[in-house]
N, C-alpha and C. Protein backbone atom coordinates (compact mmCIF):
# COMPACT_ATOMS: atom_id res chain seq x y z
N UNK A 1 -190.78 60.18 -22.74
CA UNK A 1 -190.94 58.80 -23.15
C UNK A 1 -189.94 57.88 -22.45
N UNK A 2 -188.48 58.32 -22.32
CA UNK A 2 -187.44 57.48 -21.55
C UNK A 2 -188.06 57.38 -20.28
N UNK A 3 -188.73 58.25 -19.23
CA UNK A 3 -189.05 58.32 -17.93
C UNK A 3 -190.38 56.89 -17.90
N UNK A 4 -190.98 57.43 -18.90
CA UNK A 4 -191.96 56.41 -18.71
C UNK A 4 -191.46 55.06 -19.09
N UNK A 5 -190.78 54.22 -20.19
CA UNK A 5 -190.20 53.41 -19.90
C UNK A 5 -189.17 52.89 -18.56
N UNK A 6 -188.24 53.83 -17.91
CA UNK A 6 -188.12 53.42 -17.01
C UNK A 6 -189.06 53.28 -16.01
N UNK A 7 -189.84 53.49 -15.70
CA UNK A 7 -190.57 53.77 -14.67
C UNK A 7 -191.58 52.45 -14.72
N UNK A 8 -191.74 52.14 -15.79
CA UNK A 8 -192.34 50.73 -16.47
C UNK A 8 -191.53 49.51 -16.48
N UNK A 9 -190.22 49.69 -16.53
CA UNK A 9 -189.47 48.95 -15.99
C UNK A 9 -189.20 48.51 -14.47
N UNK A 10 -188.90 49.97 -13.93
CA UNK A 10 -189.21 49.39 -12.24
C UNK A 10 -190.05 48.85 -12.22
N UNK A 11 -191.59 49.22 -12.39
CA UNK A 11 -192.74 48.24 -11.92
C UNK A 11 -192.47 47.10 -12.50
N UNK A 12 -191.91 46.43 -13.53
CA UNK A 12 -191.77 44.97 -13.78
C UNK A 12 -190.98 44.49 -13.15
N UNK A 13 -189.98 45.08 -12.15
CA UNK A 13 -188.81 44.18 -12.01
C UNK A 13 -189.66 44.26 -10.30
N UNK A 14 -190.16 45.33 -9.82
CA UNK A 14 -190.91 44.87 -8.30
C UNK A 14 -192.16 44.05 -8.28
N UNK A 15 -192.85 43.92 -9.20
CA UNK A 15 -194.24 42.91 -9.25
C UNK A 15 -193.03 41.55 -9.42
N UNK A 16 -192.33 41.48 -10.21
CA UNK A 16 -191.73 40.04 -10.13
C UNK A 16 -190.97 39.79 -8.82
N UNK A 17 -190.47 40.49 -8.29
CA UNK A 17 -189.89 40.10 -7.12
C UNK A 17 -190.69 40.07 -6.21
N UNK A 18 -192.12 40.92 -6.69
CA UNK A 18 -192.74 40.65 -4.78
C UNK A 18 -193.25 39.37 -5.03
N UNK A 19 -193.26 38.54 -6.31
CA UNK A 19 -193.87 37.23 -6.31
C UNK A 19 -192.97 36.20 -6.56
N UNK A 20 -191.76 36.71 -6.47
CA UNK A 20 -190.81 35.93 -5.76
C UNK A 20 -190.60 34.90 -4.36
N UNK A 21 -190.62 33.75 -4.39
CA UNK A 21 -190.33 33.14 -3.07
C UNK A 21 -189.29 32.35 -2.81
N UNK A 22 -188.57 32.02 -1.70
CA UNK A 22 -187.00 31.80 -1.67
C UNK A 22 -187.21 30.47 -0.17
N UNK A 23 -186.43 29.23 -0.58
CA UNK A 23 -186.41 28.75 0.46
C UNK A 23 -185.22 27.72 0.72
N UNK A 24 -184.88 27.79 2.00
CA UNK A 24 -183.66 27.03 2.19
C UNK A 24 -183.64 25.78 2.99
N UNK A 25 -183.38 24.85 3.17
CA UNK A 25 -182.91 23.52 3.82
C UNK A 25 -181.41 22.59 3.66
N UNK A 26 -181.07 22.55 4.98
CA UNK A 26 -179.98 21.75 5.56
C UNK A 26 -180.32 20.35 6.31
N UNK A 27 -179.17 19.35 6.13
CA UNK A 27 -179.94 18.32 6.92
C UNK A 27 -178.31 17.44 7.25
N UNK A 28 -178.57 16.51 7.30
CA UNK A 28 -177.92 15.06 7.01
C UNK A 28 -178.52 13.74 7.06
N UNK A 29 -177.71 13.28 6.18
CA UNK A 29 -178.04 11.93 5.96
C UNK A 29 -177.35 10.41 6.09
N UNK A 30 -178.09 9.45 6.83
CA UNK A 30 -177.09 8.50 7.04
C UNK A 30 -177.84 7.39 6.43
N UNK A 31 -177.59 6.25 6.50
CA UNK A 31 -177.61 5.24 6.13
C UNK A 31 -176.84 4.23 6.94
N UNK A 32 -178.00 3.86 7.50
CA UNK A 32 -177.83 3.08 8.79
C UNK A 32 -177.12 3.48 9.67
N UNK A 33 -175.68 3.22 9.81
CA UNK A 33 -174.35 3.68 11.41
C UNK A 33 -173.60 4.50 10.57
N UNK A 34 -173.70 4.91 8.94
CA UNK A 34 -172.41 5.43 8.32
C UNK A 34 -173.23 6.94 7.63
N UNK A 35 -172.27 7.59 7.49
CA UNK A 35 -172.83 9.02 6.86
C UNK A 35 -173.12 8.30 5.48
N UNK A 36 -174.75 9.17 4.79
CA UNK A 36 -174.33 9.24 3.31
C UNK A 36 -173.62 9.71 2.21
N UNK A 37 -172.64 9.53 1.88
CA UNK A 37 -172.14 10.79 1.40
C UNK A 37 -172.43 10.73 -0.53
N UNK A 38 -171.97 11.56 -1.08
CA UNK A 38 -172.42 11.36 -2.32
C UNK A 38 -173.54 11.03 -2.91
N UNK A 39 -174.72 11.90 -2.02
CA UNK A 39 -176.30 11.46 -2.36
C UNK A 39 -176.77 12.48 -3.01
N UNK A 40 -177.82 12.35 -3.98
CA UNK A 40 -178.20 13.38 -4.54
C UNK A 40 -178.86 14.11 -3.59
N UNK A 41 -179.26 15.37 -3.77
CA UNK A 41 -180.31 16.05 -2.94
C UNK A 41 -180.38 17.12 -3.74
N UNK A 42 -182.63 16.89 -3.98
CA UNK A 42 -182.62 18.47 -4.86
C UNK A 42 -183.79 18.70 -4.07
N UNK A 43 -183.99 20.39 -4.30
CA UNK A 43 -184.72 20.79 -3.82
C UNK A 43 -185.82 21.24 -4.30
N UNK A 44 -186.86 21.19 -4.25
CA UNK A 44 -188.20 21.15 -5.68
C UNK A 44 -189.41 21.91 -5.12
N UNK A 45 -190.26 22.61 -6.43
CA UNK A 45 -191.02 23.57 -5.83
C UNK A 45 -192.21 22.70 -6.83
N UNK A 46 -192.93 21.79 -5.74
CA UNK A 46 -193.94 21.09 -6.16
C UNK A 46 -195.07 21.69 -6.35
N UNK A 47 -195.88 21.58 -7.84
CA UNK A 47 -196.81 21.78 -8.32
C UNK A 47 -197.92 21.47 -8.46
N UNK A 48 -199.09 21.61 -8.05
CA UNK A 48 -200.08 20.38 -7.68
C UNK A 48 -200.65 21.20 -9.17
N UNK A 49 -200.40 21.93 -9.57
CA UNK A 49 -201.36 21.99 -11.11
C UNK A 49 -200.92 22.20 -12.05
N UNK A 50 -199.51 21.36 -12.20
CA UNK A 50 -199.06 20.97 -13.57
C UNK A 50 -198.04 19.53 -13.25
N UNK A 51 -197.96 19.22 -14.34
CA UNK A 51 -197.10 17.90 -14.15
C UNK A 51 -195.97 18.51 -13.66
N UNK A 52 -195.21 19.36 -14.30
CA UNK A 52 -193.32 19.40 -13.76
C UNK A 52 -193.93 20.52 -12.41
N UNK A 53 -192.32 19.87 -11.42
CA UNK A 53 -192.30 20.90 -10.99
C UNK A 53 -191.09 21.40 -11.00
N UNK A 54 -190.89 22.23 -10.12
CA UNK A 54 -189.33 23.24 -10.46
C UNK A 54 -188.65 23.23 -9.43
N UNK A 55 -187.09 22.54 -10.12
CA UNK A 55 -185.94 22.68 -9.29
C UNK A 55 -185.32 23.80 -8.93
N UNK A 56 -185.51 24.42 -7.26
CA UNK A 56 -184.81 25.11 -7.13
C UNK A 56 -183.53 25.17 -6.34
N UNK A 57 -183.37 23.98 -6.18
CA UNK A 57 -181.30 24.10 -6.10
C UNK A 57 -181.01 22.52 -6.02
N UNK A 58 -180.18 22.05 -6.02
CA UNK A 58 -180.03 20.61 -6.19
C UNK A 58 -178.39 20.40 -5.98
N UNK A 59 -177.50 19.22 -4.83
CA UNK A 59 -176.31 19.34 -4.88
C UNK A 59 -176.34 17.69 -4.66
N UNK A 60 -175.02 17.34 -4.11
CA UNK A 60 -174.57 16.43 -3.36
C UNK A 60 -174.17 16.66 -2.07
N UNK A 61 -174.47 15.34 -1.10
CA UNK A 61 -173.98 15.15 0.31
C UNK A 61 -172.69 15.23 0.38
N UNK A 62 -171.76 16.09 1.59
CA UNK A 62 -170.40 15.41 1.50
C UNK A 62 -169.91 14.51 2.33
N UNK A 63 -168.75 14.17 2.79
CA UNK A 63 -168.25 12.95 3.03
C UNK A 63 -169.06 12.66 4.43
N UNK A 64 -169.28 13.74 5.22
CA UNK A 64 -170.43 13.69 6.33
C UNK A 64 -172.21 13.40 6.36
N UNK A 65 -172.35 13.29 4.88
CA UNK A 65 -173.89 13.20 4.67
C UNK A 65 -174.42 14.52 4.62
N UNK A 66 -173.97 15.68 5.30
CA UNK A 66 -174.80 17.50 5.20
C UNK A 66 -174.78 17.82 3.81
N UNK A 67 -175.80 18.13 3.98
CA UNK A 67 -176.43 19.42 2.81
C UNK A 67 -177.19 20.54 3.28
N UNK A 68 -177.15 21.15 1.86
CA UNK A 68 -176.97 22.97 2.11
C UNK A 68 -178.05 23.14 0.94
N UNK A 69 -179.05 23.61 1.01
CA UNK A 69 -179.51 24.06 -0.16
C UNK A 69 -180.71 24.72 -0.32
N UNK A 70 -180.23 25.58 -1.07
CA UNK A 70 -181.59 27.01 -1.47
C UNK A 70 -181.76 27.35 -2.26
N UNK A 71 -183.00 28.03 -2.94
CA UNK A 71 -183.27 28.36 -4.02
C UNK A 71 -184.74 29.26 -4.09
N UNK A 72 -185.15 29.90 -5.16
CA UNK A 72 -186.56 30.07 -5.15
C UNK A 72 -187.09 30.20 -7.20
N UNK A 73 -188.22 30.85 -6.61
CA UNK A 73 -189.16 30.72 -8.09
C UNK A 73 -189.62 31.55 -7.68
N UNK A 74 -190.84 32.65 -9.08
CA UNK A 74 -191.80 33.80 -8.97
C UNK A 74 -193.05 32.57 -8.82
N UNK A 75 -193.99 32.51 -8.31
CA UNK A 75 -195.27 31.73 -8.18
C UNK A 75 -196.20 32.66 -7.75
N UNK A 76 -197.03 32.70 -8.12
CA UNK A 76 -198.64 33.70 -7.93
C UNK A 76 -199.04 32.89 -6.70
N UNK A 77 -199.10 31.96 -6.14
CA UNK A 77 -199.37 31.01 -5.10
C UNK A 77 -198.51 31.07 -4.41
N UNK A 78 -198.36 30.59 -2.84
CA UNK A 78 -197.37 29.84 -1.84
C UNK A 78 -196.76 28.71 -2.50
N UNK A 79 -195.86 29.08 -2.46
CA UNK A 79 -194.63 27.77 -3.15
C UNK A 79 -195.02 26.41 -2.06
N UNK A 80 -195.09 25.35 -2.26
CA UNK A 80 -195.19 23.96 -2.09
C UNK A 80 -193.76 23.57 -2.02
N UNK A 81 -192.62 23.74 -1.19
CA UNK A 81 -190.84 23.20 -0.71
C UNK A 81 -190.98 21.60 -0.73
N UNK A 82 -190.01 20.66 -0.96
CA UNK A 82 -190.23 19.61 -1.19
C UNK A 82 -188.87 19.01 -0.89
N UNK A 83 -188.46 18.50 -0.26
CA UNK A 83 -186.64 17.59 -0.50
C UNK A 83 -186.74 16.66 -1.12
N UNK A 84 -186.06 16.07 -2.12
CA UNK A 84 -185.87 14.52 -3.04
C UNK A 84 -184.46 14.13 -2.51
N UNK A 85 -184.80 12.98 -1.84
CA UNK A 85 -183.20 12.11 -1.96
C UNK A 85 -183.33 11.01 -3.13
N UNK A 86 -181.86 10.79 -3.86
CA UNK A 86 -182.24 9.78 -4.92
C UNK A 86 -181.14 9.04 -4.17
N UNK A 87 -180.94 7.73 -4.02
CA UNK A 87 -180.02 7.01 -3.04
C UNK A 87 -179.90 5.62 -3.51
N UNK A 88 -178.97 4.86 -2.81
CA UNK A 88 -179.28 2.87 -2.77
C UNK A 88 -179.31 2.36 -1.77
N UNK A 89 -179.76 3.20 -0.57
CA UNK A 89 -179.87 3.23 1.10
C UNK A 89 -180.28 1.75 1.30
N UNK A 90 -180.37 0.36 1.76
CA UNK A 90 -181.24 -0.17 2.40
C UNK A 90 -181.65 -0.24 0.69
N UNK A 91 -181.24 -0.98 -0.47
CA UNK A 91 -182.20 -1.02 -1.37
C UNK A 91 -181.47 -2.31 -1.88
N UNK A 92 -181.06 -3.17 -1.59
CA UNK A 92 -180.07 -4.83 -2.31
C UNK A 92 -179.97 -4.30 -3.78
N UNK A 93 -180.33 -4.96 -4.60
CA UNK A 93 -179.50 -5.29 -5.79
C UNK A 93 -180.89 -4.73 -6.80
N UNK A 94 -181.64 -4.09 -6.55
CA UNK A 94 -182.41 -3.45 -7.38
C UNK A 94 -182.35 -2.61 -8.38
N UNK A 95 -183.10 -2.55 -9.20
CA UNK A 95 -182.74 -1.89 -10.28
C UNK A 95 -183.18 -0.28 -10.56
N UNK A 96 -182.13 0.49 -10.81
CA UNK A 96 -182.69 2.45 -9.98
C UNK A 96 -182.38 2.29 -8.97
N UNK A 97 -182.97 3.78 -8.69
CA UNK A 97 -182.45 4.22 -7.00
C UNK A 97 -183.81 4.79 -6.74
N UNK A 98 -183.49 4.57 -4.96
CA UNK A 98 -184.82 4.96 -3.72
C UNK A 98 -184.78 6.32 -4.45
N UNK A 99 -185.85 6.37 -4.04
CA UNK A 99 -186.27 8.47 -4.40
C UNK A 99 -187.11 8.64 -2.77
N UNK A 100 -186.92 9.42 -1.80
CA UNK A 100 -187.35 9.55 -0.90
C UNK A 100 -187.86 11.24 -0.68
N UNK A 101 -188.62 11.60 -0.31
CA UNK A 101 -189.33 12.40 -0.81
C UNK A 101 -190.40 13.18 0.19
N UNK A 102 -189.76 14.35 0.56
CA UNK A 102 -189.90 15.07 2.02
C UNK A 102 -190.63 16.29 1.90
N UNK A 103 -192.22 16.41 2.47
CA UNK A 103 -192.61 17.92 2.28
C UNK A 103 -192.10 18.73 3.22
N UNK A 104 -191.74 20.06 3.22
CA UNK A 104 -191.39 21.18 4.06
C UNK A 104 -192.10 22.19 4.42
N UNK A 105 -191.60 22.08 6.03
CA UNK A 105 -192.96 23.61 6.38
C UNK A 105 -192.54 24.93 5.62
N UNK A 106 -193.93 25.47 5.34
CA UNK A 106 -194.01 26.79 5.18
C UNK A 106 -193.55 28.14 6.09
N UNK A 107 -193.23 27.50 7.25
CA UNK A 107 -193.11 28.94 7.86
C UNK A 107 -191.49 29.38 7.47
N UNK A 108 -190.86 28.32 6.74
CA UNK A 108 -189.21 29.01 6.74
C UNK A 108 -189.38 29.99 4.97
N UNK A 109 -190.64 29.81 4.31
CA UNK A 109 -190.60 30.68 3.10
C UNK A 109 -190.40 31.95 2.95
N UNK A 110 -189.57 32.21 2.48
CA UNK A 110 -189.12 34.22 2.43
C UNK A 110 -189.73 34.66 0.74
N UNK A 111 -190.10 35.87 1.04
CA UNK A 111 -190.30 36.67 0.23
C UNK A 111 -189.07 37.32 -0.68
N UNK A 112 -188.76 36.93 -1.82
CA UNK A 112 -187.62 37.62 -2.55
C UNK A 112 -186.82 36.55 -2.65
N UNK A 113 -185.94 37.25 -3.16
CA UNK A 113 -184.72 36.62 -3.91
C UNK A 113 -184.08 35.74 -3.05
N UNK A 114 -183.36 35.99 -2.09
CA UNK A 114 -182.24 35.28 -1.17
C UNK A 114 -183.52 34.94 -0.28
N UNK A 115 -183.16 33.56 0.45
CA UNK A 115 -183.70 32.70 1.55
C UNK A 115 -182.79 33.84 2.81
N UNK A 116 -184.29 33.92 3.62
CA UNK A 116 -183.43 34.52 4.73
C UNK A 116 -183.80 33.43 6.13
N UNK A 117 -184.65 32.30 6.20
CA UNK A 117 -184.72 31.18 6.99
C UNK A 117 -184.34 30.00 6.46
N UNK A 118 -183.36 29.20 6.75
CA UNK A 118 -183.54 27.92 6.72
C UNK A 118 -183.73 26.85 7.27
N UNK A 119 -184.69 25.85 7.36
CA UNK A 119 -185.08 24.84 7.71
C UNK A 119 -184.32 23.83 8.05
N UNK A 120 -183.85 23.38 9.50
CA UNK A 120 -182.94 22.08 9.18
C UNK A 120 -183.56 20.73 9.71
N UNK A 121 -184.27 20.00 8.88
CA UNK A 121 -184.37 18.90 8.27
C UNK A 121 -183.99 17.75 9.99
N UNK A 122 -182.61 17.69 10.18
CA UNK A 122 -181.92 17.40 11.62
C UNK A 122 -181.07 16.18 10.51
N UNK A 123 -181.14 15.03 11.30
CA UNK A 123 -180.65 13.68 10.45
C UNK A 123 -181.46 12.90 10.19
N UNK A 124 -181.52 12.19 8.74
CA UNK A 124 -182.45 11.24 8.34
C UNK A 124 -181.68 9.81 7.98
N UNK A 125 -182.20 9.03 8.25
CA UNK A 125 -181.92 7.57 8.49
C UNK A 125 -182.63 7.11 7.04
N UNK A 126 -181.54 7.15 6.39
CA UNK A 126 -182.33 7.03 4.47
C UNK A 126 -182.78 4.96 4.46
N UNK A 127 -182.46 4.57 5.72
CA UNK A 127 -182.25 2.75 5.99
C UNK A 127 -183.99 2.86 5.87
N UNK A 128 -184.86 3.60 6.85
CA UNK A 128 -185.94 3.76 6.97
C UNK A 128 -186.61 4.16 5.55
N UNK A 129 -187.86 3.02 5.33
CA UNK A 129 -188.88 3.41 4.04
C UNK A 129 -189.62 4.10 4.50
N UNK A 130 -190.05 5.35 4.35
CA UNK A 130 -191.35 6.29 4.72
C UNK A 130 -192.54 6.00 3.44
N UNK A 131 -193.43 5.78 4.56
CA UNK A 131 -195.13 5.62 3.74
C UNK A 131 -195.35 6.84 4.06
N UNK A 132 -195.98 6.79 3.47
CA UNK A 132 -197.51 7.83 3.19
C UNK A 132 -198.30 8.41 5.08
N UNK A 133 -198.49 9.39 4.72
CA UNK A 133 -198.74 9.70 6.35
C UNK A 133 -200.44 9.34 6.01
N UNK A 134 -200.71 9.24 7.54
CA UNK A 134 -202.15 8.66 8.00
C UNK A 134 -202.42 9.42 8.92
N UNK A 135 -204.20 9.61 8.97
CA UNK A 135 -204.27 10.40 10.23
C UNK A 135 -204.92 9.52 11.26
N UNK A 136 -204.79 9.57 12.65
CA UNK A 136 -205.30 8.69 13.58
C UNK A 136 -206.27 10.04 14.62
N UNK A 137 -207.78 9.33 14.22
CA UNK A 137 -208.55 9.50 15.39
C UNK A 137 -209.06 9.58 16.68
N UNK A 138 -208.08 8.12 17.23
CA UNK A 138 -208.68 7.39 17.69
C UNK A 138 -208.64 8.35 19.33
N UNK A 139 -207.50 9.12 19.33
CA UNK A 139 -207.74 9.98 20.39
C UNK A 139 -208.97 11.37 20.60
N UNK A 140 -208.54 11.73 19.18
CA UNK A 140 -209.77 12.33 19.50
C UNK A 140 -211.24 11.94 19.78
N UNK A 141 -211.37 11.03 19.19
CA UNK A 141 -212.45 10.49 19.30
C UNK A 141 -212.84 10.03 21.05
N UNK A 142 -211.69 9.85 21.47
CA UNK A 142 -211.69 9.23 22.90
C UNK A 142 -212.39 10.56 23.98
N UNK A 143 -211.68 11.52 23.55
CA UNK A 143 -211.61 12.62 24.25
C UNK A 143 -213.49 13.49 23.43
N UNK A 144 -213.92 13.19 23.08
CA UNK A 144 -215.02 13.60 22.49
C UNK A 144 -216.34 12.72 23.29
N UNK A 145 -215.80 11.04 23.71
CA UNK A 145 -216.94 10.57 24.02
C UNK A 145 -216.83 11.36 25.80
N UNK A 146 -215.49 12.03 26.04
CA UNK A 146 -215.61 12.06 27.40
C UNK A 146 -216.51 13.17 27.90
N UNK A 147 -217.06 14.06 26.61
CA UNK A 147 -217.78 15.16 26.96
C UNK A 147 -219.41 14.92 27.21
């Protein structure tokens, strides 16, 4: 009976880890000509089928604007990586702070516990408002009438 409980135990602790996923990102951040420093930055495992999603690591910039940060979750799905800056970049006298809000490729996602790729981001110019991405045709389309 002990054998079989352990043995029931391993299998719970390897089905959860093989559905384990781990991911890391580095970056910096400026604001306008000066580092950001003291910016939030979390790192979030966005959910398209529930309202919350899940923080998996979250710090502050230091006096250089870099950040460091990794984390993971068990998900039955490909985790969805996400960066949030919360900031007052380029924002006057408003009330709250910018939330800026970055999807991440998939190819730096590891399997398990510890992140064994991380993603670096490079430097972001938090002065800049990012919209919503768009897709443009107009080349393809060009290259389609040429056939």
């Amino acid at each position: 009976m002990i054998l079989f409980k352990v043995l029931y135990f391993l299998l719970l602790i390897i089905s959860v880890s093989s559905l384990y996923q781990s991911y890391g990102v580095r970056g910096r951040l400026l604001c306008g000509e000066n580092s950001a420093s003291s910016i939030k930055v979390k790192l979030i495992e966005m959910d398209r089928y529930s309202h919350e999603n899940d923080l998996l690591d979250e710090g502050i910039t230091d006096e250089f604007g870099n950040f460091s940060l990794s984390g993971g979750t068990a998900e039955l799905t490909r985790i969805e990586p996400m960066l949030e800056t919360i900031h007052d970049c380029n924002d006057g006298n408003r009330i709250g702070q910018r939330k800026s809000r970055f999807l991440l490729p998939h190819f730096y996602i590891t399997n398990g516990l510890k992140s064994m790729k991380t993603f670096d981001i490079g430097i972001i110019n938090l002065e800049a408002v990012f919209l919503p991405d768009e897709r443009d045709y107009s080349e393809h389309n060009a290259q389609k009438s040429l056939i």
